[in-house]
PDB file of N, CA and C in Angstrom:
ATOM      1  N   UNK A   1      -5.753   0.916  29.215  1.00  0.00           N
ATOM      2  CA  UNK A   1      -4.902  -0.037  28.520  1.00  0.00           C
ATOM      3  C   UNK A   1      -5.660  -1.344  28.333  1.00  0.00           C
ATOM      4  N   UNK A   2      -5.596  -1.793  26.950  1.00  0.00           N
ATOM      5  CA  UNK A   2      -6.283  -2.946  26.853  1.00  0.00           C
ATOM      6  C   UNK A   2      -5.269  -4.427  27.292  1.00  0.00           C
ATOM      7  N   UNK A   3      -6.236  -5.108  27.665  1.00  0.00           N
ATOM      8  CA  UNK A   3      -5.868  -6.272  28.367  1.00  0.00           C
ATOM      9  C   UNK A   3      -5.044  -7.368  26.985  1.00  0.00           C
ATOM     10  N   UNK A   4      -3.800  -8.250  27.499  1.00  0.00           N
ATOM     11  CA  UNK A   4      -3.461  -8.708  26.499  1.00  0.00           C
ATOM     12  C   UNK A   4      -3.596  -9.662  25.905  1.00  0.00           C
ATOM     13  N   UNK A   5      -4.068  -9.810  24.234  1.00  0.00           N
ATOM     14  CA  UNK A   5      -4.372 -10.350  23.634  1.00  0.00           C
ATOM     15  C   UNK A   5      -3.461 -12.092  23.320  1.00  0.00           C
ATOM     16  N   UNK A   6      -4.318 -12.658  23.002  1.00  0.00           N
ATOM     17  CA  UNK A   6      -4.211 -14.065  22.666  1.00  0.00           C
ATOM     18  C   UNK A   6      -3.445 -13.842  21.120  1.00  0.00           C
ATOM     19  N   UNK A   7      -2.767 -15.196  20.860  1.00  0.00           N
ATOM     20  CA  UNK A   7      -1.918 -15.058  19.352  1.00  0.00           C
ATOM     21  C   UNK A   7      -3.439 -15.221  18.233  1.00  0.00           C
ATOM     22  N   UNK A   8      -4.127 -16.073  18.486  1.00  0.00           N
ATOM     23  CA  UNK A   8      -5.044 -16.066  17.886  1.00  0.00           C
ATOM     24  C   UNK A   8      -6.554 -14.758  17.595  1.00  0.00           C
ATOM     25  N   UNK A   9      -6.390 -13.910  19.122  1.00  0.00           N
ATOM     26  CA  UNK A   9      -7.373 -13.112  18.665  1.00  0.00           C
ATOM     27  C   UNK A   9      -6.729 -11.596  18.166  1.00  0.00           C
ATOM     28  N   UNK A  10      -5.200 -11.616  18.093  1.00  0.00           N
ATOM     29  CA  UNK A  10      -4.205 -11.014  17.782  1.00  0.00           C
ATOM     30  C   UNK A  10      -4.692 -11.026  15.970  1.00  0.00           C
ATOM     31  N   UNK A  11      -4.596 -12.236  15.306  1.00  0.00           N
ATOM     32  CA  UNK A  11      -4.516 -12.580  14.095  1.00  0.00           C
ATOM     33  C   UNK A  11      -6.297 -11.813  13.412  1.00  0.00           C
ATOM     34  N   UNK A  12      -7.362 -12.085  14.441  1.00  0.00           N
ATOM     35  CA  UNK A  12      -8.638 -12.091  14.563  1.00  0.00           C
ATOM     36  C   UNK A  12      -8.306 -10.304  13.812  1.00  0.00           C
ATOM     37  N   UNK A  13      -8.494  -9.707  14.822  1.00  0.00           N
ATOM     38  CA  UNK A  13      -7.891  -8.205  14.814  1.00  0.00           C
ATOM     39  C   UNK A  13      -7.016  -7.698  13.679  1.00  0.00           C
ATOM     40  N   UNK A  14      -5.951  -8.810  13.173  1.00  0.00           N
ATOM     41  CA  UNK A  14      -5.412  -8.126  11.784  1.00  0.00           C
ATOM     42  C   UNK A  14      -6.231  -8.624  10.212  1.00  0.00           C
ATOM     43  N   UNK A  15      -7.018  -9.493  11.033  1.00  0.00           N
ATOM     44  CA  UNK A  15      -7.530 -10.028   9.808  1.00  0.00           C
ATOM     45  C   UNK A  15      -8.971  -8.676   9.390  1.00  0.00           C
ATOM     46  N   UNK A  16      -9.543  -8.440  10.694  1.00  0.00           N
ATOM     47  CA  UNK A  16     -10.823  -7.432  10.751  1.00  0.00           C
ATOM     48  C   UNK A  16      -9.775  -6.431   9.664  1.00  0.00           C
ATOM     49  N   UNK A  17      -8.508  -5.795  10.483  1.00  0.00           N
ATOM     50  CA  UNK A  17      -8.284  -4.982   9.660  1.00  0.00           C
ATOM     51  C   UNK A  17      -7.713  -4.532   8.362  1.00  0.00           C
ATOM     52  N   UNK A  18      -7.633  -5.552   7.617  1.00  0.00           N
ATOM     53  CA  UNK A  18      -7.194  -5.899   6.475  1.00  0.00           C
ATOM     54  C   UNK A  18      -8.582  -5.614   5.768  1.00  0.00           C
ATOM     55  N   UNK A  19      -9.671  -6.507   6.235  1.00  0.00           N
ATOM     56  CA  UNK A  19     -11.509  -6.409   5.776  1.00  0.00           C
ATOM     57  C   UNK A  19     -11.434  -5.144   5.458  1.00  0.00           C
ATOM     58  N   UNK A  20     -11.366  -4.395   6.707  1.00  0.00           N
ATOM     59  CA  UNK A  20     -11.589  -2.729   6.547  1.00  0.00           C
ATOM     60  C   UNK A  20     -10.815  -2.153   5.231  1.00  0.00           C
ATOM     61  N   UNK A  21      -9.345  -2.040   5.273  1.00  0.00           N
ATOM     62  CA  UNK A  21      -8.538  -1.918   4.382  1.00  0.00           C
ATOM     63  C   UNK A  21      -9.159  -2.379   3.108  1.00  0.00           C
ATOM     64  N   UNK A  22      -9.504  -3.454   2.538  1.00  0.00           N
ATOM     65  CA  UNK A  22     -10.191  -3.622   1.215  1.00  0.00           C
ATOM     66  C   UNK A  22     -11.221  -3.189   1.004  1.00  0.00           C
ATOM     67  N   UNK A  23     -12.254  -2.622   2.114  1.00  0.00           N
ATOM     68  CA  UNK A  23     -13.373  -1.943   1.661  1.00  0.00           C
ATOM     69  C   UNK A  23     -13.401  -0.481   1.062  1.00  0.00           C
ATOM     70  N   UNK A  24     -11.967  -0.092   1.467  1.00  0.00           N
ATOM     71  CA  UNK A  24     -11.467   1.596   0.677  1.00  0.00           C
ATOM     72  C   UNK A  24     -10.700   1.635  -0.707  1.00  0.00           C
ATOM     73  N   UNK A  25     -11.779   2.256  -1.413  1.00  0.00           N
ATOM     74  CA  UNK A  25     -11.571   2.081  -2.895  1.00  0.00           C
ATOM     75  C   UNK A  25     -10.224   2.376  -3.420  1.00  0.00           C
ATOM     76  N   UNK A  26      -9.009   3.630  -2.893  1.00  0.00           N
ATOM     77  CA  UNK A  26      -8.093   3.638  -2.983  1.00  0.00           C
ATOM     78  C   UNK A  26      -7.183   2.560  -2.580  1.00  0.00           C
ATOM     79  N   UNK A  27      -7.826   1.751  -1.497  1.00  0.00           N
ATOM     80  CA  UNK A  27      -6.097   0.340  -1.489  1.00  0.00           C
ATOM     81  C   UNK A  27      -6.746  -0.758  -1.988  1.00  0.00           C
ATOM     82  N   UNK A  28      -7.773  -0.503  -2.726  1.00  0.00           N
ATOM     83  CA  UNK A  28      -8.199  -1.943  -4.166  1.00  0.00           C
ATOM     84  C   UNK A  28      -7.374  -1.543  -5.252  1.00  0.00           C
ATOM     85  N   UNK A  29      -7.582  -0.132  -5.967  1.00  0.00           N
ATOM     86  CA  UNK A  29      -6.669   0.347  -6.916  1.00  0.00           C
ATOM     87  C   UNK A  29      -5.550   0.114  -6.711  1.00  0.00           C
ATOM     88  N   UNK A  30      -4.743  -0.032  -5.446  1.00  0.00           N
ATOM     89  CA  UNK A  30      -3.274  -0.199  -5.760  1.00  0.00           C
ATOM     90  C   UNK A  30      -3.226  -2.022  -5.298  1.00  0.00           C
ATOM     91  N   UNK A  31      -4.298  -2.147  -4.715  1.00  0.00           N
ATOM     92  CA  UNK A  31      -4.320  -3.653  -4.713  1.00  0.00           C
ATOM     93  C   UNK A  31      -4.086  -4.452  -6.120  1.00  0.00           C
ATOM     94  N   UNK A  32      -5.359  -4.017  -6.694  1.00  0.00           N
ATOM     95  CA  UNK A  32      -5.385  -4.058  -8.468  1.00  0.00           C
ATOM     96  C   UNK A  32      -3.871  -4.109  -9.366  1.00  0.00           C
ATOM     97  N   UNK A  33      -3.650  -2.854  -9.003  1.00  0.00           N
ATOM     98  CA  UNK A  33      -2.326  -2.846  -9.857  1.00  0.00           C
ATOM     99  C   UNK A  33      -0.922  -3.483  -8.968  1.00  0.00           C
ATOM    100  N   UNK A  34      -1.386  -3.790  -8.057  1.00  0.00           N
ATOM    101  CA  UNK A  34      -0.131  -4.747  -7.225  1.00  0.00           C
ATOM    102  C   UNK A  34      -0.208  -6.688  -8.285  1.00  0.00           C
ATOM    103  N   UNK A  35      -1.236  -7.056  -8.009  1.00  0.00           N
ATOM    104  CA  UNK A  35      -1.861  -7.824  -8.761  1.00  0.00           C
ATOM    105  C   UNK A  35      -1.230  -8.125 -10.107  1.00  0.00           C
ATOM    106  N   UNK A  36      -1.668  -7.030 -10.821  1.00  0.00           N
ATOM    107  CA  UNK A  36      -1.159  -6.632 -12.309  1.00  0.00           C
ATOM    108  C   UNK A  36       0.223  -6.791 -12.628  1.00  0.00           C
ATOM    109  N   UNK A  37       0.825  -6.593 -11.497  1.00  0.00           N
ATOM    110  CA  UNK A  37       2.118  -5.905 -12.244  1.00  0.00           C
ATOM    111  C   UNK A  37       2.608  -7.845 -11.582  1.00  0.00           C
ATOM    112  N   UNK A  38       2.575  -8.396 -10.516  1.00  0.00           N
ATOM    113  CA  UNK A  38       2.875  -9.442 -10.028  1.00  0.00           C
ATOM    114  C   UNK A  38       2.369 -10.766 -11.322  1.00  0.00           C
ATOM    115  N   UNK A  39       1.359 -10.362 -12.124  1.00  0.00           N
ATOM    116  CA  UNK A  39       1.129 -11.461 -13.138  1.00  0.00           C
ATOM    117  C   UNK A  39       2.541 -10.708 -14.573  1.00  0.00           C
ATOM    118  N   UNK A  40       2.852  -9.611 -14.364  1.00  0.00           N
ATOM    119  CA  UNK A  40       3.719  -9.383 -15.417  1.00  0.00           C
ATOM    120  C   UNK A  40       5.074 -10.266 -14.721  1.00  0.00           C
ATOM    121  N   UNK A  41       5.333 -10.201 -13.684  1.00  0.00           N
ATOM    122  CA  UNK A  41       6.496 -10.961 -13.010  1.00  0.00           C
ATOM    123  C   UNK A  41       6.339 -12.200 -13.585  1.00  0.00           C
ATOM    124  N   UNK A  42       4.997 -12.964 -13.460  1.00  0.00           N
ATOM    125  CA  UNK A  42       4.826 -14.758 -13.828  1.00  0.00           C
ATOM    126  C   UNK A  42       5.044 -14.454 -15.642  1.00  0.00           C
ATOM    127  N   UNK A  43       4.504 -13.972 -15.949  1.00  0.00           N
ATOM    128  CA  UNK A  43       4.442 -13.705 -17.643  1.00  0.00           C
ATOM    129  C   UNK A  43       6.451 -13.212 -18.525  1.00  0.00           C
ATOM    130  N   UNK A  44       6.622 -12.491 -17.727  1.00  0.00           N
ATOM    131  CA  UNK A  44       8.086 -12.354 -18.402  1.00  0.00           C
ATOM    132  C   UNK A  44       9.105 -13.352 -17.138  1.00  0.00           C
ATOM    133  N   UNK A  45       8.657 -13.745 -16.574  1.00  0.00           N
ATOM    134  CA  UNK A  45       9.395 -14.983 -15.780  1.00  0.00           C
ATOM    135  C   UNK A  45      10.886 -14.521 -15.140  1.00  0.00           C
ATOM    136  N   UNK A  46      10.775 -13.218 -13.927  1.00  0.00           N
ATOM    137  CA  UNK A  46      11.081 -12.302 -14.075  1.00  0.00           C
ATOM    138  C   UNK A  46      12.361 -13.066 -12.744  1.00  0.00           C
ATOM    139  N   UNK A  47      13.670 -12.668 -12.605  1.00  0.00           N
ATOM    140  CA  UNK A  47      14.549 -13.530 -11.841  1.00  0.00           C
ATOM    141  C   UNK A  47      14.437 -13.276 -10.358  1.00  0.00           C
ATOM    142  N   UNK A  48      14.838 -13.629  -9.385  1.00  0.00           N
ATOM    143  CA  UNK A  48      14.796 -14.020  -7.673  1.00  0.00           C
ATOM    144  C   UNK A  48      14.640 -12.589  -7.073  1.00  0.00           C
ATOM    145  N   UNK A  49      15.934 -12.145  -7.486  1.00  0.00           N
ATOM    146  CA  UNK A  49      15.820 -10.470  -7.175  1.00  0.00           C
ATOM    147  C   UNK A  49      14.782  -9.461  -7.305  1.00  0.00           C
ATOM    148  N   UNK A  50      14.511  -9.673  -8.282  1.00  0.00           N
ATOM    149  CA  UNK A  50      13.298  -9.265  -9.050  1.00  0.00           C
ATOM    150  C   UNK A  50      12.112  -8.987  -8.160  1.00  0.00           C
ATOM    151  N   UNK A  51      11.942 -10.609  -7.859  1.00  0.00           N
ATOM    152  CA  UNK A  51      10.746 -10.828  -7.111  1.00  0.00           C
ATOM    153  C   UNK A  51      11.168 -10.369  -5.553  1.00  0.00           C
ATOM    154  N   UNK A  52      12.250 -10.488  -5.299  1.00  0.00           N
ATOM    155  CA  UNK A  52      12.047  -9.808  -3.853  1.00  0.00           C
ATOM    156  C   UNK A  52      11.707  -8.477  -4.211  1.00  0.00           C
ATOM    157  N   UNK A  53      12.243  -7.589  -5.012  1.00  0.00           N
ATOM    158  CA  UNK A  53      12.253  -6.220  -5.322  1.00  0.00           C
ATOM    159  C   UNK A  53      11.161  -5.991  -5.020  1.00  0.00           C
ATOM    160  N   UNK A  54      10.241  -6.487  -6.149  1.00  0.00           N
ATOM    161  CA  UNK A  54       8.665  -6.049  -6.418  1.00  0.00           C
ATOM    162  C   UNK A  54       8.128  -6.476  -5.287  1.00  0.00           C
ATOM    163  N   UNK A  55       7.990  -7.799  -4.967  1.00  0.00           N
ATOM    164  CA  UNK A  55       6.938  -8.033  -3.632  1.00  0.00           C
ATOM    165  C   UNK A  55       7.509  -6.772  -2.374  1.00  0.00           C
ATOM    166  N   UNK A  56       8.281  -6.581  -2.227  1.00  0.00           N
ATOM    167  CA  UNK A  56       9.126  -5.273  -1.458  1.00  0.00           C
ATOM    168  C   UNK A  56       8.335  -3.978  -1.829  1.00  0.00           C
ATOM    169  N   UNK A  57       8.298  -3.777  -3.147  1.00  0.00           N
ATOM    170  CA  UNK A  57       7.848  -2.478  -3.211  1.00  0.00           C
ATOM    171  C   UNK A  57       6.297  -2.234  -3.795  1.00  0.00           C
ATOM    172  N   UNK A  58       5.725  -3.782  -4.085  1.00  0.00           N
ATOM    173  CA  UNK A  58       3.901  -3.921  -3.607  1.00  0.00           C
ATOM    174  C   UNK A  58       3.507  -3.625  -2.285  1.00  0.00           C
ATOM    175  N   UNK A  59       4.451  -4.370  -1.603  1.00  0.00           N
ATOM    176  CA  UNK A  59       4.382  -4.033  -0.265  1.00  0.00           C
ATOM    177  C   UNK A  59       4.385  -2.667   0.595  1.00  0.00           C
ATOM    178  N   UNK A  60       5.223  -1.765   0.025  1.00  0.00           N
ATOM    179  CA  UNK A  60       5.562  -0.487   1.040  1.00  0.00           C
ATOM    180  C   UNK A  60       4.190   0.161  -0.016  1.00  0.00           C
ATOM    181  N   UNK A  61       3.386  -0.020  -1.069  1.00  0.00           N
ATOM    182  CA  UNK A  61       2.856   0.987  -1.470  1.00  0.00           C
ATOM    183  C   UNK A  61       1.486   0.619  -0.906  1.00  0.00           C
ATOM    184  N   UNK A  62       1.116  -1.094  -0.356  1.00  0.00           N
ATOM    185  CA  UNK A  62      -0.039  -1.488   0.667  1.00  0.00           C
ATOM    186  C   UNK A  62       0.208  -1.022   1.783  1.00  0.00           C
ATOM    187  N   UNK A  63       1.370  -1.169   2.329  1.00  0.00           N
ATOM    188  CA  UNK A  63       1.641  -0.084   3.494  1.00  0.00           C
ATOM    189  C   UNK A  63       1.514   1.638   3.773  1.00  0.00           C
ATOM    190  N   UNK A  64       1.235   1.959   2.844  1.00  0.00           N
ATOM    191  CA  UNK A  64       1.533   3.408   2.856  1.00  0.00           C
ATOM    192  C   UNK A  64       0.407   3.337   2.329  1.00  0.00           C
ATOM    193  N   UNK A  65      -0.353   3.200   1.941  1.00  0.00           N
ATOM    194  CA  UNK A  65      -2.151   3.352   1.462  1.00  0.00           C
ATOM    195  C   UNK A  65      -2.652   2.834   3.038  1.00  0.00           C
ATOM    196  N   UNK A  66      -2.457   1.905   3.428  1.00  0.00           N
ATOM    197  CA  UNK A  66      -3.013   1.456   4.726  1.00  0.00           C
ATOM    198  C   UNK A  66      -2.621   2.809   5.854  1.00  0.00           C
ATOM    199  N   UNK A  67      -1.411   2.775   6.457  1.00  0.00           N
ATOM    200  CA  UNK A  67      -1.267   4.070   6.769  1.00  0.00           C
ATOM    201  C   UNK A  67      -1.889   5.472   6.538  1.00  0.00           C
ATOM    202  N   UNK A  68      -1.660   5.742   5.276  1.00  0.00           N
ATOM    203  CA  UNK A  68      -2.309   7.270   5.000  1.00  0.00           C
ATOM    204  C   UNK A  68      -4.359   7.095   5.348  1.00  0.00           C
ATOM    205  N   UNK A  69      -5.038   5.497   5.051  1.00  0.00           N
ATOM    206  CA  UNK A  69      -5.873   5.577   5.427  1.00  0.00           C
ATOM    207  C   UNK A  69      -6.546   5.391   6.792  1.00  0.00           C
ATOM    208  N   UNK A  70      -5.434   5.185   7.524  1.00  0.00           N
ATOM    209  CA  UNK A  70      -5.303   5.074   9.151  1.00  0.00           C
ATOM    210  C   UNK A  70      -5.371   6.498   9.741  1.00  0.00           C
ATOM    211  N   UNK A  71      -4.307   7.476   8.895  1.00  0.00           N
ATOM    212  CA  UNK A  71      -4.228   9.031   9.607  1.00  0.00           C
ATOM    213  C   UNK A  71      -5.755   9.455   9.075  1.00  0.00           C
ATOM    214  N   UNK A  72      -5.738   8.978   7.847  1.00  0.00           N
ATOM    215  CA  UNK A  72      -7.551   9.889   7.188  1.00  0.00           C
ATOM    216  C   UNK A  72      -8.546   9.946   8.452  1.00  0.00           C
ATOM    217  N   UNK A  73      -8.608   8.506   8.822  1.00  0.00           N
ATOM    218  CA  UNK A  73      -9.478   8.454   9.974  1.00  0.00           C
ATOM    219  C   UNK A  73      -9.343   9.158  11.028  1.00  0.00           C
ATOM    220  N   UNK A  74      -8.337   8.697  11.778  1.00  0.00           N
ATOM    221  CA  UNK A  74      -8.098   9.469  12.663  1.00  0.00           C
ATOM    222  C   UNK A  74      -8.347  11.204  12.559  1.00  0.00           C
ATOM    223  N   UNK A  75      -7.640  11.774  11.982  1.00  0.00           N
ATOM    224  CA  UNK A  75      -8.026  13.278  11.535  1.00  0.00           C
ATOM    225  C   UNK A  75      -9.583  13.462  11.431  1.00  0.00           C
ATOM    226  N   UNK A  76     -10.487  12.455  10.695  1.00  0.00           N
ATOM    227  CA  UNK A  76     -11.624  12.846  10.367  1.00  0.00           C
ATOM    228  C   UNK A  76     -12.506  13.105  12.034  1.00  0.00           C
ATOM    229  N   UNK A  77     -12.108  12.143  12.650  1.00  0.00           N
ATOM    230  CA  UNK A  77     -12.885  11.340  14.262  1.00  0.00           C
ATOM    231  C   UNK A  77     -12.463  12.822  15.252  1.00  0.00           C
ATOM    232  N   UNK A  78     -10.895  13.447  14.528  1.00  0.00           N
ATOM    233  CA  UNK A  78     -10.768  14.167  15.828  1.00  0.00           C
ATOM    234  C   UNK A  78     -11.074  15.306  15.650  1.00  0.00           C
ATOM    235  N   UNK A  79     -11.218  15.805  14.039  1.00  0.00           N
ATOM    236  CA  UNK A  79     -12.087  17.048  13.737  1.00  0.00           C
ATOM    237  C   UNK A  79     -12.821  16.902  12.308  1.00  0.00           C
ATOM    238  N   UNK A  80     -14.218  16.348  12.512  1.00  0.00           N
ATOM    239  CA  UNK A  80     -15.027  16.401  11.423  1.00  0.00           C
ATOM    240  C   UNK A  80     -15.026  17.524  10.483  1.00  0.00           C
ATOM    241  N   UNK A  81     -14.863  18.753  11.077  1.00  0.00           N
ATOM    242  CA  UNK A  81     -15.330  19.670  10.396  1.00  0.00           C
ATOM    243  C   UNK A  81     -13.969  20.130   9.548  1.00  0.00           C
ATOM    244  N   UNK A  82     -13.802  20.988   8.175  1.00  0.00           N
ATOM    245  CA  UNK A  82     -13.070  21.118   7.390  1.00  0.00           C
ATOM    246  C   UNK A  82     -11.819  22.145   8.480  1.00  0.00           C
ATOM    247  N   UNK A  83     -10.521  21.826   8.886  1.00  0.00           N
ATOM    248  CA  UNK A  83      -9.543  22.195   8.831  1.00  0.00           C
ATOM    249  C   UNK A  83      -8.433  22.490   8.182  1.00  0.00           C
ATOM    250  N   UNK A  84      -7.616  23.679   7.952  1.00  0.00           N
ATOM    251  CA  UNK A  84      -6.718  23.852   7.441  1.00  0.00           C
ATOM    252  C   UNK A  84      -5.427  22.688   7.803  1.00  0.00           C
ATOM    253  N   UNK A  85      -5.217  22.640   9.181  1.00  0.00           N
ATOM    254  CA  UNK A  85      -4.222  22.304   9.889  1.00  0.00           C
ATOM    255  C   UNK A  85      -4.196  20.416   9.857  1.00  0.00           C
ATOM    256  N   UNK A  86      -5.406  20.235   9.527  1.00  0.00           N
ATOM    257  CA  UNK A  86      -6.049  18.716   9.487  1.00  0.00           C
ATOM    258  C   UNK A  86      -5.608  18.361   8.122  1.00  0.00           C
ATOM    259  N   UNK A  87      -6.466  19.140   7.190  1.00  0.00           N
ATOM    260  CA  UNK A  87      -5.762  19.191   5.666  1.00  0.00           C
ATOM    261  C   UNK A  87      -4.335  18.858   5.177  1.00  0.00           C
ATOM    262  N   UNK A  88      -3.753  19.405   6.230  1.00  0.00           N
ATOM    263  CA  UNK A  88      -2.213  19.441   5.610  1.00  0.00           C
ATOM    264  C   UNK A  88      -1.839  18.285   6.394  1.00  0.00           C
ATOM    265  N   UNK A  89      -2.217  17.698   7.271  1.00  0.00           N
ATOM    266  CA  UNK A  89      -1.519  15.922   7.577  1.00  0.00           C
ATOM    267  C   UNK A  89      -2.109  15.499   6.785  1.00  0.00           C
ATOM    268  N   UNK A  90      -3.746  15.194   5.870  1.00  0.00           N
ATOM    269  CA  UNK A  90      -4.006  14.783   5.052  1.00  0.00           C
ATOM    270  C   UNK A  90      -2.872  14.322   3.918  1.00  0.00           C
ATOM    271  N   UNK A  91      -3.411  15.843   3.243  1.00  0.00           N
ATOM    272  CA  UNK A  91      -1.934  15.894   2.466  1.00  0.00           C
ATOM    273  C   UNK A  91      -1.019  14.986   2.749  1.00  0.00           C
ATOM    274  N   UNK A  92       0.077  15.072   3.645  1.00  0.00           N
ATOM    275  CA  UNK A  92       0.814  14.309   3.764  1.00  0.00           C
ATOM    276  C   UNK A  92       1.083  13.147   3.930  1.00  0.00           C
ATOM    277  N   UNK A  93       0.161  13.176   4.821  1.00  0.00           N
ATOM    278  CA  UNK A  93      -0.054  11.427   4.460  1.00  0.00           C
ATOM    279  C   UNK A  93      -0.176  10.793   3.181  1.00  0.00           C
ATOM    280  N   UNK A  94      -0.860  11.619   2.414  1.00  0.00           N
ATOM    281  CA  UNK A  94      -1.361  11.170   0.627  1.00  0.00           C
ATOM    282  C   UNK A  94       0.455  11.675   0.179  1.00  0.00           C
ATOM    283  N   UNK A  95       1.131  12.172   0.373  1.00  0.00           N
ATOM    284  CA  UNK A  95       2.424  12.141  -0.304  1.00  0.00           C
ATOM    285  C   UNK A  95       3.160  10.866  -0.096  1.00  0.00           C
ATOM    286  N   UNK A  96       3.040  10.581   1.421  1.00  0.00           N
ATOM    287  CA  UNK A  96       3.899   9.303   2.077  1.00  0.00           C
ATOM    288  C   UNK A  96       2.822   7.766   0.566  1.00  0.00           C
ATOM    289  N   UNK A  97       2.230   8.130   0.260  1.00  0.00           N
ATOM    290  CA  UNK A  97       1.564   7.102  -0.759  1.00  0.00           C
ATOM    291  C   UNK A  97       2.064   7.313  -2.229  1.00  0.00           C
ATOM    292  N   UNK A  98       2.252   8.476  -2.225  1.00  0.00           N
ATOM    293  CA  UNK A  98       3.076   9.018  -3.649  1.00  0.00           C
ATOM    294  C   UNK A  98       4.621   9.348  -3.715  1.00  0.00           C
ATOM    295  N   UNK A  99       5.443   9.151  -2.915  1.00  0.00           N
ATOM    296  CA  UNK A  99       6.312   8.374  -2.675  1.00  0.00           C
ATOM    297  C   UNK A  99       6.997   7.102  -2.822  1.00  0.00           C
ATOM    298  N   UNK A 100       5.759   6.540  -2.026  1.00  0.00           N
ATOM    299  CA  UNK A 100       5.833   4.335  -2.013  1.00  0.00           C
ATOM    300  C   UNK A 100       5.604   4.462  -3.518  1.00  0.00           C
ATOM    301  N   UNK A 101       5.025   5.156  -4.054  1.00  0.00           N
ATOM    302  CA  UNK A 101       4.662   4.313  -5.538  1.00  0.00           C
ATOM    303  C   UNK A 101       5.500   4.592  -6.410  1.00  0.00           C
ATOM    304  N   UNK A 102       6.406   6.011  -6.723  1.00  0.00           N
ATOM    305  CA  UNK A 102       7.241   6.723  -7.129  1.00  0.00           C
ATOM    306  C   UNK A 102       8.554   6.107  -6.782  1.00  0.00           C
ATOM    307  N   UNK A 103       8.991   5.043  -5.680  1.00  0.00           N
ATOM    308  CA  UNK A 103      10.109   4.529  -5.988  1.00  0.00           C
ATOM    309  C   UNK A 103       9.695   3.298  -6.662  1.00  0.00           C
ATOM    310  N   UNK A 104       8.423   2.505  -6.583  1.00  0.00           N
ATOM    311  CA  UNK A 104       7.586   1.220  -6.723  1.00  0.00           C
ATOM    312  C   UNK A 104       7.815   1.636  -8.426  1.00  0.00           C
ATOM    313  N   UNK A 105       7.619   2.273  -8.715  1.00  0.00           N
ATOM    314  CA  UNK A 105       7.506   2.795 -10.510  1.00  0.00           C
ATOM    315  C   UNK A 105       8.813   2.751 -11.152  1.00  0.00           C
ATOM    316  N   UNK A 106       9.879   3.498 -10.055  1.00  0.00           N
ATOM    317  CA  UNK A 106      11.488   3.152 -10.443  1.00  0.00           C
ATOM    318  C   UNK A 106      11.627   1.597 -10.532  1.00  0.00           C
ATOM    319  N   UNK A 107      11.313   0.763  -8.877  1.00  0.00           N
ATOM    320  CA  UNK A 107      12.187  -0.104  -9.369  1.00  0.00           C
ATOM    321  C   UNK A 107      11.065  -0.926 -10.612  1.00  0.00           C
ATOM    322  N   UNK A 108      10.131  -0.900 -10.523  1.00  0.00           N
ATOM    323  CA  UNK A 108       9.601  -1.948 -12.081  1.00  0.00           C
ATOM    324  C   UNK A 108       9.791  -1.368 -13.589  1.00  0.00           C
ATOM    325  N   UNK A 109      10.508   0.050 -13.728  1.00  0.00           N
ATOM    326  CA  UNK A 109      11.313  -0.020 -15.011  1.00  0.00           C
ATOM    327  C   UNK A 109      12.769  -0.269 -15.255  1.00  0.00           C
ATOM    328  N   UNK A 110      12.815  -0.604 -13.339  1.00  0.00           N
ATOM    329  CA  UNK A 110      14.587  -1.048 -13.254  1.00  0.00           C
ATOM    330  C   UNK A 110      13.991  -2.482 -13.965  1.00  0.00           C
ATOM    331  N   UNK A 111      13.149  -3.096 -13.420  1.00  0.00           N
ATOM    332  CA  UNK A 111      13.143  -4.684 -13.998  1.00  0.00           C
ATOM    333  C   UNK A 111      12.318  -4.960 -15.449  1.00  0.00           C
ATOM    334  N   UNK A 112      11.298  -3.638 -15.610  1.00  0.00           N
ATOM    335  CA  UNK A 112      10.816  -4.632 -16.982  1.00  0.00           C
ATOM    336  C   UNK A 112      11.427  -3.533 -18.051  1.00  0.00           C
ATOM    337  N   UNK A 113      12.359  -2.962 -17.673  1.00  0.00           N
ATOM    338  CA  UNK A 113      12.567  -1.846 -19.127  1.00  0.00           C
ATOM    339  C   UNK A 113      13.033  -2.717 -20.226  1.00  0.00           C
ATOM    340  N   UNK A 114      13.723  -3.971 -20.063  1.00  0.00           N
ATOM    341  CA  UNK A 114      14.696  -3.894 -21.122  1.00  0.00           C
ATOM    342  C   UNK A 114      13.572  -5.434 -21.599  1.00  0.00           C
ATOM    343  N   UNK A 115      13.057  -5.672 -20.778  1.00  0.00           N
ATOM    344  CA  UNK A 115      11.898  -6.992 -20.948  1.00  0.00           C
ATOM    345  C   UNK A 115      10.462  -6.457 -22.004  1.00  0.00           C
ATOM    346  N   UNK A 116      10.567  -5.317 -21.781  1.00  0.00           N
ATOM    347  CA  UNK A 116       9.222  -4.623 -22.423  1.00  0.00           C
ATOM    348  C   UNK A 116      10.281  -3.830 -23.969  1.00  0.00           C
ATOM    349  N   UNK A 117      10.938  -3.612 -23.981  1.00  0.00           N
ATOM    350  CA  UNK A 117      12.064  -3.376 -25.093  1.00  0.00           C
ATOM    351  C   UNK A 117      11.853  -4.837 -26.392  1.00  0.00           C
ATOM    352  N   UNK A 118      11.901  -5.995 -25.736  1.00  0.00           N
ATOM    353  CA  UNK A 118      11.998  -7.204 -26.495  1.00  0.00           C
ATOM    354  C   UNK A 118      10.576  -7.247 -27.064  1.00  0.00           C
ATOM    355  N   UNK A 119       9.639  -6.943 -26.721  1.00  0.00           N
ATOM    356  CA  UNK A 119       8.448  -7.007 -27.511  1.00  0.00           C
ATOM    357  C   UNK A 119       8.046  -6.988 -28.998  1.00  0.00           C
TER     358      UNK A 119
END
């Protein structure tokens, strides 16, 4: 058991792992399009709700990319070599990401359908 951490080397530790997190090309892409879709919020000047919605559901789809690339590892460290049984938490984990984005996709045509209509 590790000994307990300071608030500051607490922060140290989420900050390392955030570093890590942006160095995997899959949570830049949804970084990217988190980004994207957050300048369509400033651009159609999108209302309160809105913005909780979306920052809500940028959020669970950085969460669930962070996650699924947390199990990747793990699985890889505890059996390098190609498993069936390893494969399929893979998998799943990559669903728990296609999911987050699949409601993330609902709610931003709940908010820009009728905004992207006015065009």
């Amino acid at each position: 058991m590790r000994p307990k951490q300071s608030v500051v080397q607490a922060i140290k530790v989420a900050l390392r792992g955030m570093r890590i997190l942006l160095a995997e090309r899959a949570f830049r892409i949804q970084l990217t399009i988190g980004i994207g879709i957050t300048a369509m919020g400033f651009y159609f000047e999108i209302e309160s709700w809105a913005w909780a919605a979306q920052t809500l559901a940028i959020g669970l789809v950085l969460m669930a990319e962070g996650i699924n690339t947390a199990l990747e590892r793990i699985a890889d460290f505890i059996q390098p070599n190609f498993d069936p049984k390893i494969g399929r938490i893979k998998d799943m984990a990559a669903g728990f990401v296609s999911i987050a984005a699949i409601v993330s996709l609902i709610i931003a045509v709940i908010i820009y359908s009728e905004k992207l209509t006015l065009l």
